[in-house]
Protein backbone atom coordinates (compact mmCIF):
# COMPACT_ATOMS: atom_id res chain seq x y z
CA UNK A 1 -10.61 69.52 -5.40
CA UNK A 2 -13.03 66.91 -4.40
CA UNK A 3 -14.16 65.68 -0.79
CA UNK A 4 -12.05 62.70 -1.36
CA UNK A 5 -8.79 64.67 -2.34
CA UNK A 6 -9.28 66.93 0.28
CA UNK A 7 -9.43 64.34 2.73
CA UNK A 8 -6.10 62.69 1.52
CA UNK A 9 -4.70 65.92 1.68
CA UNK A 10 -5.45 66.56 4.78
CA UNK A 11 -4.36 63.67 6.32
CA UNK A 12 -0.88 63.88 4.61
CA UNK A 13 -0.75 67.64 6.51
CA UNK A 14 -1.49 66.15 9.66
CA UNK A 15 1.13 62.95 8.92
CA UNK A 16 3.81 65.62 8.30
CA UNK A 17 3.11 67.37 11.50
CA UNK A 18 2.91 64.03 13.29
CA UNK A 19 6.31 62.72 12.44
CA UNK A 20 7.80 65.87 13.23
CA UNK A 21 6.49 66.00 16.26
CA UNK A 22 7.79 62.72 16.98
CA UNK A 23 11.16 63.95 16.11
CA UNK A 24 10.78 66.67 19.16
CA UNK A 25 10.18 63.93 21.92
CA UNK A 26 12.71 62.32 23.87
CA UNK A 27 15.77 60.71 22.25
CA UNK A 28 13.66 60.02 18.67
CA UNK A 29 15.86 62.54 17.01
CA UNK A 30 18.73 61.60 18.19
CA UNK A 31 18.25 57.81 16.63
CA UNK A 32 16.84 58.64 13.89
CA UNK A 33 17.89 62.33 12.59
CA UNK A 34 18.79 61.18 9.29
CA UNK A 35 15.48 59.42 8.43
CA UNK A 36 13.47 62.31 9.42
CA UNK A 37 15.72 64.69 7.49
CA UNK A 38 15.32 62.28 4.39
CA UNK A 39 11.50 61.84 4.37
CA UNK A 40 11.06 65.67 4.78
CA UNK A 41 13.34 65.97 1.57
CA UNK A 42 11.79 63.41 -0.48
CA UNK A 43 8.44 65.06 0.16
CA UNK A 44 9.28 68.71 -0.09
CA UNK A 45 11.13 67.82 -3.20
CA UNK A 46 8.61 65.65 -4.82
CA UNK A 47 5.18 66.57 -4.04
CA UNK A 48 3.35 68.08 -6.71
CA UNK A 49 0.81 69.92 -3.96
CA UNK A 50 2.67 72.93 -3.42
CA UNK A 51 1.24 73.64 0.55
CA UNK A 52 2.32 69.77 1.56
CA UNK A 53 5.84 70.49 -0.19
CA UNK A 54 6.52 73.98 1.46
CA UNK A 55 5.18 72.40 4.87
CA UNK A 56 7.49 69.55 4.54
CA UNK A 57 10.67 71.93 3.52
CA UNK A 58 9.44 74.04 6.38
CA UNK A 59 9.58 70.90 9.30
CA UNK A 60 12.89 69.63 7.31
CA UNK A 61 14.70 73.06 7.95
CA UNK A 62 13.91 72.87 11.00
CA UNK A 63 15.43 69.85 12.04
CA UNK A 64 17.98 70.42 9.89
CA UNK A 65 18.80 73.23 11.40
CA UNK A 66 18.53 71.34 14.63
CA UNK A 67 20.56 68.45 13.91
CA UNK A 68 23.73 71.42 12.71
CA UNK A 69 23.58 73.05 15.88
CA UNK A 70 23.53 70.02 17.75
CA UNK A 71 27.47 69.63 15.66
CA UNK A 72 29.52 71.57 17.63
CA UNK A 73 32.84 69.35 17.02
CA UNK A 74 33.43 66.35 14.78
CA UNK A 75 32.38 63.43 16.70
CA UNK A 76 34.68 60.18 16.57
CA UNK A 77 33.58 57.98 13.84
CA UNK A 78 34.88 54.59 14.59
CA UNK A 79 34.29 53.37 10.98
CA UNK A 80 33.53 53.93 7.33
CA UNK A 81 29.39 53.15 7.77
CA UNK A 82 29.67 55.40 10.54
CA UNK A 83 31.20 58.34 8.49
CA UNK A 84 29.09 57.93 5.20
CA UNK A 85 25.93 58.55 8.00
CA UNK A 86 27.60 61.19 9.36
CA UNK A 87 28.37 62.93 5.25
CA UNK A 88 24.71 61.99 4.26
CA UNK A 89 23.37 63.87 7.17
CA UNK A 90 25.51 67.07 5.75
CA UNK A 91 24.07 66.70 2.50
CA UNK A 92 20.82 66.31 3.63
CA UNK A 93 21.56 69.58 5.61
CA UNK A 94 22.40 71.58 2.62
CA UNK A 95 19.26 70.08 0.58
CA UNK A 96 17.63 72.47 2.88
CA UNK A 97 20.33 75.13 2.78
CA UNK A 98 21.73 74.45 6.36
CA UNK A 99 25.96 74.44 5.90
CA UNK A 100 28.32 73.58 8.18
């Protein structure tokens, strides 16, 4: 690997660690748990550098794993956008082998 794709690499490693930090502070998670699930995925699942793929599967788990144990009940759903979110974020949950 040259200086150049080292550097790219890199910089994707420390992109994946910053948006998962960013998930961790304040409400972020909350508003957004289904984006950060879904990027994690789409990385993990399509990178072809294995370390950036595991790492991403790694930081998806654990918010998936996060936004499952934050489900203790079935919240109210007030309409049908509101429950296709709420199914999306259970498949995303099993993509990284978190069931409810």
């Amino acid at each position: 690997m040259d200086a150049r794709q080292s550097a790219k690499r890199q910089a994707c490693m420390r992109g994946l660690r910053f948006i998962h930090q960013h998930s961790e502070e304040g409400e972020n998670f909350e508003d957004w748990d289904g984006d950060y699930l879904w990027c994690f995925y789409c990385i993990s699942a399509t990178s072809a550098d294995a370390e950036l793929s595991t790492l991403a599967r790694e930081l998806g788990t654990q918010c998936a794993r996060r936004w499952m144990e934050s489900q203790d009940e079935l919240p109210h759903l007030d309409d049908a956008e509101e429950v296709a979110y709420y199914v999306s974020l259970l498949h995303e949950a099993s993509l990284f082998g978190i069931e409810n």
